[in-house]
Protein backbone atom coordinates (compact mmCIF):
# COMPACT_ATOMS: atom_id res chain seq x y z
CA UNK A 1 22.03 -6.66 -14.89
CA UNK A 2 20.75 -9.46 -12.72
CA UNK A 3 17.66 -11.10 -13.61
CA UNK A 4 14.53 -11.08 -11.45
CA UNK A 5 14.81 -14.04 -8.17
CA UNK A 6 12.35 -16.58 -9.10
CA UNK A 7 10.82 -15.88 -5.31
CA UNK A 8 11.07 -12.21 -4.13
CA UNK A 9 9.25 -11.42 -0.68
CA UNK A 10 7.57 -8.74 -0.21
CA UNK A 11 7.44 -8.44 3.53
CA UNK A 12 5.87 -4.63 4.22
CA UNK A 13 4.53 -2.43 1.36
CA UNK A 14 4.00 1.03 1.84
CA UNK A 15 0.47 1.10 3.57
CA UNK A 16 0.08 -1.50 6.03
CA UNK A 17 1.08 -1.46 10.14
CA UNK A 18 1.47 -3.43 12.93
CA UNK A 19 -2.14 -3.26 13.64
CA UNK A 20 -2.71 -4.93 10.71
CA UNK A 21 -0.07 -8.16 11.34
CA UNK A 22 2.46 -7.94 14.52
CA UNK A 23 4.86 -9.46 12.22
CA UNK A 24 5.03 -6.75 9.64
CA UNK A 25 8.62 -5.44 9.45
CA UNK A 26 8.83 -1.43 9.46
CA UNK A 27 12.75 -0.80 11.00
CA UNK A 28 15.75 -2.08 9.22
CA UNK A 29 16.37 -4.08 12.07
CA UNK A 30 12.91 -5.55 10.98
CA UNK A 31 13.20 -5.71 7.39
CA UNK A 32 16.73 -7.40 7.91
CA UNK A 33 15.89 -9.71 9.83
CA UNK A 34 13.26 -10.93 7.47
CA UNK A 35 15.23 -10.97 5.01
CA UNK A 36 17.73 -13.52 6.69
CA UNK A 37 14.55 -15.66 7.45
CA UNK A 38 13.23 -15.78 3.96
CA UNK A 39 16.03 -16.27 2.40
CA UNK A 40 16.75 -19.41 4.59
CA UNK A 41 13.10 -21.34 3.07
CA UNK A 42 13.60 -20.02 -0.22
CA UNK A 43 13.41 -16.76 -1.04
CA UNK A 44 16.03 -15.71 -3.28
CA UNK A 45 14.88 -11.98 -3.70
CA UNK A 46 13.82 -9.26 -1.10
CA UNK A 47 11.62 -5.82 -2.55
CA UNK A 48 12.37 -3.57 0.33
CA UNK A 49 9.75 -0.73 1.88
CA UNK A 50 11.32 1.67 4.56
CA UNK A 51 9.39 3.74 6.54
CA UNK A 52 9.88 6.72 8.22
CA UNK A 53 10.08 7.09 12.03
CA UNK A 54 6.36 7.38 12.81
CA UNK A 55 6.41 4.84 10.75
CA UNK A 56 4.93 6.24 7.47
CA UNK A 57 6.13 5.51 3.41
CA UNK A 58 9.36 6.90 3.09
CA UNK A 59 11.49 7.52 0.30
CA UNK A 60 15.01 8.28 0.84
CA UNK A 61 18.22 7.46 -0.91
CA UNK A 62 20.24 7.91 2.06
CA UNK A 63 17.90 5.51 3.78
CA UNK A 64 17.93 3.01 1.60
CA UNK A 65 21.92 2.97 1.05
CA UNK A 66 21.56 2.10 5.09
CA UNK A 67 19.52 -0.66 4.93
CA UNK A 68 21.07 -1.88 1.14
CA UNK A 69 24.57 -1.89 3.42
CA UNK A 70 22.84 -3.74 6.24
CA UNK A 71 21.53 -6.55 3.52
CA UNK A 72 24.48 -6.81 1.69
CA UNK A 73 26.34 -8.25 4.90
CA UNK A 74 23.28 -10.04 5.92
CA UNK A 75 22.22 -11.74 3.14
CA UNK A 76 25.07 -11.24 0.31
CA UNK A 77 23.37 -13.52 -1.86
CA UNK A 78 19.78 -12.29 -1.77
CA UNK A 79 18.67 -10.14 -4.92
CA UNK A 80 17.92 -6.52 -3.38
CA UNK A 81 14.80 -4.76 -4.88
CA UNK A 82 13.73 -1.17 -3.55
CA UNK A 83 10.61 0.42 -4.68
CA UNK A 84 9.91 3.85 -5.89
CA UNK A 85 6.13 3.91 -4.93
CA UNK A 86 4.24 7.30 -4.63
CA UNK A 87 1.55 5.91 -2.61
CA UNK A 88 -0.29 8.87 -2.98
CA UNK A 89 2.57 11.20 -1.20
CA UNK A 90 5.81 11.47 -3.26
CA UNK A 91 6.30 12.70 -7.07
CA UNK A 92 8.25 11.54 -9.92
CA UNK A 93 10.82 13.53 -9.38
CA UNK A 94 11.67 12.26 -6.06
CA UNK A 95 11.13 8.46 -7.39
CA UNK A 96 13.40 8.85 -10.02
CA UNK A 97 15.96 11.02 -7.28
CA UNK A 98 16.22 7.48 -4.93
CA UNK A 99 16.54 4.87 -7.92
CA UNK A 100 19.24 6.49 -9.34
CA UNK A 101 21.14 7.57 -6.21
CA UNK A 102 20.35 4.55 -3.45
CA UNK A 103 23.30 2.60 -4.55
CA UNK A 104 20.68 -0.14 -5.65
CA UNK A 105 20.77 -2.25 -8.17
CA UNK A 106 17.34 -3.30 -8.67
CA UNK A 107 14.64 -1.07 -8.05
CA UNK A 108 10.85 -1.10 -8.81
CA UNK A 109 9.06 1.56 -10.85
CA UNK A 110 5.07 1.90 -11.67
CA UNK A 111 5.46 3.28 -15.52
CA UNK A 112 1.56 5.07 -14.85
CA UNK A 113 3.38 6.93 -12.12
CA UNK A 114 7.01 7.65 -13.58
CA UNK A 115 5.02 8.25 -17.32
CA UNK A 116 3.43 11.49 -15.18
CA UNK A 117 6.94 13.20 -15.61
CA UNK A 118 6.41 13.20 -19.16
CA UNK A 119 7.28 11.21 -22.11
CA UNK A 120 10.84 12.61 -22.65
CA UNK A 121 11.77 12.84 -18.69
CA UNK A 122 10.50 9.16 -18.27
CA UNK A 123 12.64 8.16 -21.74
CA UNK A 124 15.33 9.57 -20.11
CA UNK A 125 15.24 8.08 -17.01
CA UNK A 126 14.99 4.57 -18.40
CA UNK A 127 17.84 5.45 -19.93
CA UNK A 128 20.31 6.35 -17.62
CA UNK A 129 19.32 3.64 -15.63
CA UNK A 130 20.26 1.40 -18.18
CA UNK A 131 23.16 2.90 -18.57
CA UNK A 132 23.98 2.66 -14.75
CA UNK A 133 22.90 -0.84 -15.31
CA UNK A 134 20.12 -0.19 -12.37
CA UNK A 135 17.43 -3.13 -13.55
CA UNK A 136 14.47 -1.80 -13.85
CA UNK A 137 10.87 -4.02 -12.81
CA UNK A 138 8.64 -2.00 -14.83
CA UNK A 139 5.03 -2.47 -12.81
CA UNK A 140 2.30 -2.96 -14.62
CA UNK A 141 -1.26 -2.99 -13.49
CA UNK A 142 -3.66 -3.25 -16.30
CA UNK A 143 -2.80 -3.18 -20.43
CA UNK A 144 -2.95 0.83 -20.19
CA UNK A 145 -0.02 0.55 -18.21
CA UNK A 146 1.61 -2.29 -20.88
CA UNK A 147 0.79 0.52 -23.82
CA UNK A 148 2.14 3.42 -21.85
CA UNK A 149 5.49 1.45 -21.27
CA UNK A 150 5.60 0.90 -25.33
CA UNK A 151 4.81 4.27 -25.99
CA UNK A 152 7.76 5.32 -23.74
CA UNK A 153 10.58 2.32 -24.46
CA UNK A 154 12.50 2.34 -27.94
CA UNK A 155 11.10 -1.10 -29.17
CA UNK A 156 14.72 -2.41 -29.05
CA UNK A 157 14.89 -2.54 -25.19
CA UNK A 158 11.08 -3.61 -25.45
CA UNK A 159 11.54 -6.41 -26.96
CA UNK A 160 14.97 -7.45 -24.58
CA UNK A 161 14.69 -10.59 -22.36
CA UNK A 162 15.89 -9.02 -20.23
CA UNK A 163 13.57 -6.30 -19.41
CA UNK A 164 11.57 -6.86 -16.29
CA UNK A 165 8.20 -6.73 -15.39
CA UNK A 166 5.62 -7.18 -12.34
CA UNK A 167 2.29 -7.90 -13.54
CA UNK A 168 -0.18 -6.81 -10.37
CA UNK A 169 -3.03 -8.53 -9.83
CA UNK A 170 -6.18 -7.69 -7.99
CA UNK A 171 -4.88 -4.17 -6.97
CA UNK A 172 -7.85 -2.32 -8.86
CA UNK A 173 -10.38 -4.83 -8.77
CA UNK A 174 -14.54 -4.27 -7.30
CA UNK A 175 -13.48 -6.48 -4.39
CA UNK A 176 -9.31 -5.91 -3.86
CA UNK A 177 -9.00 -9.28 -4.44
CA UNK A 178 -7.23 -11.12 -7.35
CA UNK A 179 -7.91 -14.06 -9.99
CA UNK A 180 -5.48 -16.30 -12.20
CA UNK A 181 -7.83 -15.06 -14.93
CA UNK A 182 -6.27 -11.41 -14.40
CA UNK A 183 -3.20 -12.52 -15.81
CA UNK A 184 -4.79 -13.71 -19.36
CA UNK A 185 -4.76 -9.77 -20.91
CA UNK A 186 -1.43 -9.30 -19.75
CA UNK A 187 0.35 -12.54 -21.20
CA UNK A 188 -2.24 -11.67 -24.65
CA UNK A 189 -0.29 -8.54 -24.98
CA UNK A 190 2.88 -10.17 -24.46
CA UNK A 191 1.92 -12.71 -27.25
CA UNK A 192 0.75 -10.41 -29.36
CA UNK A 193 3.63 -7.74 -29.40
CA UNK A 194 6.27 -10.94 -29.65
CA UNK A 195 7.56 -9.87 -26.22
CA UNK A 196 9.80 -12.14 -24.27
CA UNK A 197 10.66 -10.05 -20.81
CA UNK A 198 11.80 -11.53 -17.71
CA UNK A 199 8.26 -11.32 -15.71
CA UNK A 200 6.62 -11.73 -12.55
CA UNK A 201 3.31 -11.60 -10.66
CA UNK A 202 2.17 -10.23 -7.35
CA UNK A 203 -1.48 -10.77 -6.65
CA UNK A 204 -3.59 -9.07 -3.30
CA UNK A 205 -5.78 -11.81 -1.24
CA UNK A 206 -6.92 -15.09 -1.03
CA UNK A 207 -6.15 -15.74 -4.57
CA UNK A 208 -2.23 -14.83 -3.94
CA UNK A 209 -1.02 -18.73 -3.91
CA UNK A 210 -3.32 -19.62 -6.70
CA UNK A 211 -2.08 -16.99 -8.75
CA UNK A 212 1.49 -17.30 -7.90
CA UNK A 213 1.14 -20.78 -8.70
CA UNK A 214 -0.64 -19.89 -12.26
CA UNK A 215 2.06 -17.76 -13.07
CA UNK A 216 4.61 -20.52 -12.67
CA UNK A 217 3.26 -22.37 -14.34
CA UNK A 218 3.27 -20.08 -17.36
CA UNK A 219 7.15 -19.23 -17.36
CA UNK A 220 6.87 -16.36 -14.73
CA UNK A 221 8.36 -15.80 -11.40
CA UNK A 222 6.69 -15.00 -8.07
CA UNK A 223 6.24 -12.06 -5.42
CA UNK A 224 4.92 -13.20 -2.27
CA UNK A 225 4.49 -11.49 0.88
CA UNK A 226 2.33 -9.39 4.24
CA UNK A 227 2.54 -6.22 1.46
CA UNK A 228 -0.27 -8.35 -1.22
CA UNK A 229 -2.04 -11.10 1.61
CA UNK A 230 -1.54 -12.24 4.75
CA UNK A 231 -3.29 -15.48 4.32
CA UNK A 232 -1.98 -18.64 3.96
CA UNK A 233 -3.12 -21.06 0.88
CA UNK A 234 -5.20 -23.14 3.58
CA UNK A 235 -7.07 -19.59 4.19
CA UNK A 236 -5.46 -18.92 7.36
CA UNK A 237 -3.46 -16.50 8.81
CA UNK A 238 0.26 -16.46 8.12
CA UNK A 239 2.50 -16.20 11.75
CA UNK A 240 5.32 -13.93 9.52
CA UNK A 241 6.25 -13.44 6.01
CA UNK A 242 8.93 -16.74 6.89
CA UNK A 243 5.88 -18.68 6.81
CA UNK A 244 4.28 -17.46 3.44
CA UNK A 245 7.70 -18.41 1.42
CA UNK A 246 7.41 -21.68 2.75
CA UNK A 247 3.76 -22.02 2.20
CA UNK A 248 4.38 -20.80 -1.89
CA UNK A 249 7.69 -23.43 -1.83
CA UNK A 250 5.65 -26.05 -0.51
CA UNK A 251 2.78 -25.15 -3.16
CA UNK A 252 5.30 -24.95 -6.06
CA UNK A 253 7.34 -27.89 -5.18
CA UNK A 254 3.77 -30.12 -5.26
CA UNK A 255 3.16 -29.51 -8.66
CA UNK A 256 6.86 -29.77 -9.94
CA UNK A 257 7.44 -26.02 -10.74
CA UNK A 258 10.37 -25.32 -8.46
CA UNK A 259 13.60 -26.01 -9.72
């Protein structure tokens, strides 16, 4: 299975609109031609949203096949993540439906959401995608979630290199924003369970560079994009999600943690 891109944009998420950034991409079109952009500064992963025509979450494995075929002659050597996120409208059952059948690759999966199927449906999901080789980023947003996916995994795949996770930062916090410090409880747990996984960090607001940075520089890898913050590291406003890859690169390169 491939390994997580050691900068994966994030250009849309599920919630936001145009009203909140002009530049956010919500066609295929859109999230294409992002893509192609990103990838040129840097980015060598893309975690793809679609949406639905009024512009709403959508999840739909015919739809993503369309937009995975549209990517693979865009960008052929951009790693292609598609998520499986509820947000608050779809059920397990359909998340589990589109990462099996969208022809992907790489999808990501929120173990407090898929872990609401039960313990044996989730155990068997994680299996067969494994056995489909479909890599798995496990999302994580507090140590619950870290528990939950131990409870669920045999400790053999637990304890693979390969097993991918998202640590998400700032999602659940008083004030939406996030802190380097949020990452301390998740890399503890890591430590203390002699876990090795092949991990990553998203974090909403300001903090996003900082964090992204922090996590670096601790052996992870980096999600950046309009669906966490659409600021800058100077505090300002980002023109597209072109600009925030090159802003992170720029940050990373600085401090010698982009090789």
């Amino acid at each position: 299975m491939r390994p997580l891109p050691k900068i994966m944009v994030a250009p849309s998420g599920a919630r936001l609109s145009k009203a909140d950034h002009p530049a956010l991409p919500l066609t295929i079109d859109e999230v294409v031609t992002v893509a192609k952009s990103c990838f040129e500064v840097g980015a060598d992963g893309l975690h793809a949203h679609i949406r639905d025509e009024d512009g709403s979450h959508l999840l739909d494995a015919a739809v993503y096949r369309d937009l995975l075929s549209d990517l693979r002659r865009a960008v052929p050597d951009m790693a292609l993540q598609i998520t499986t996120e509820a947000a608050g409208v779809y059920q397990p059952d359909v998340q589990m439906e589109v990462a099996l059948n969208s022809g992907a690759d790489m999808v990501s999966a929120a173990v407090r959401e898929i872990g609401e199927a039960g313990l044996e449906t989730a155990r068997a999901f994680y299996a067969e995608c494994e056995d489909r080789k479909i890599a798995v980023q496990h999302i994580l947003f507090d140590v619950e979630d870290c528990q939950r996916l131990s409870e669920i995994l045999p400790r053999t795949r637990l304890s693979d290199p390969k097993l991918q996770m998202i640590f998400v930062l700032g999602r659940y916090s008083q004030t939406g924003a996030s802190s380097p410090n949020e990452m301390l409880p998740f890399l503890t747990w890591l430590k203390d369970q002699n876990l090795t996984p092949d991990w990553a960090v998203c974090a909403f607001g300001a903090a996003e560079p900082a964090c992204l940075v922090e996590a670096a520089r601790r052996g992870g890898k980096c999600r950046v994009g309009f669906e966490n913050s659409r600021l800058l590291s100077n505090g300002s406003v980002a023109k597209d999600n072109r600009e925030k890859v090159v802003d992170l690169c720029t940050q990373l390169t600085q401090q010698n943690l982009l090789l």
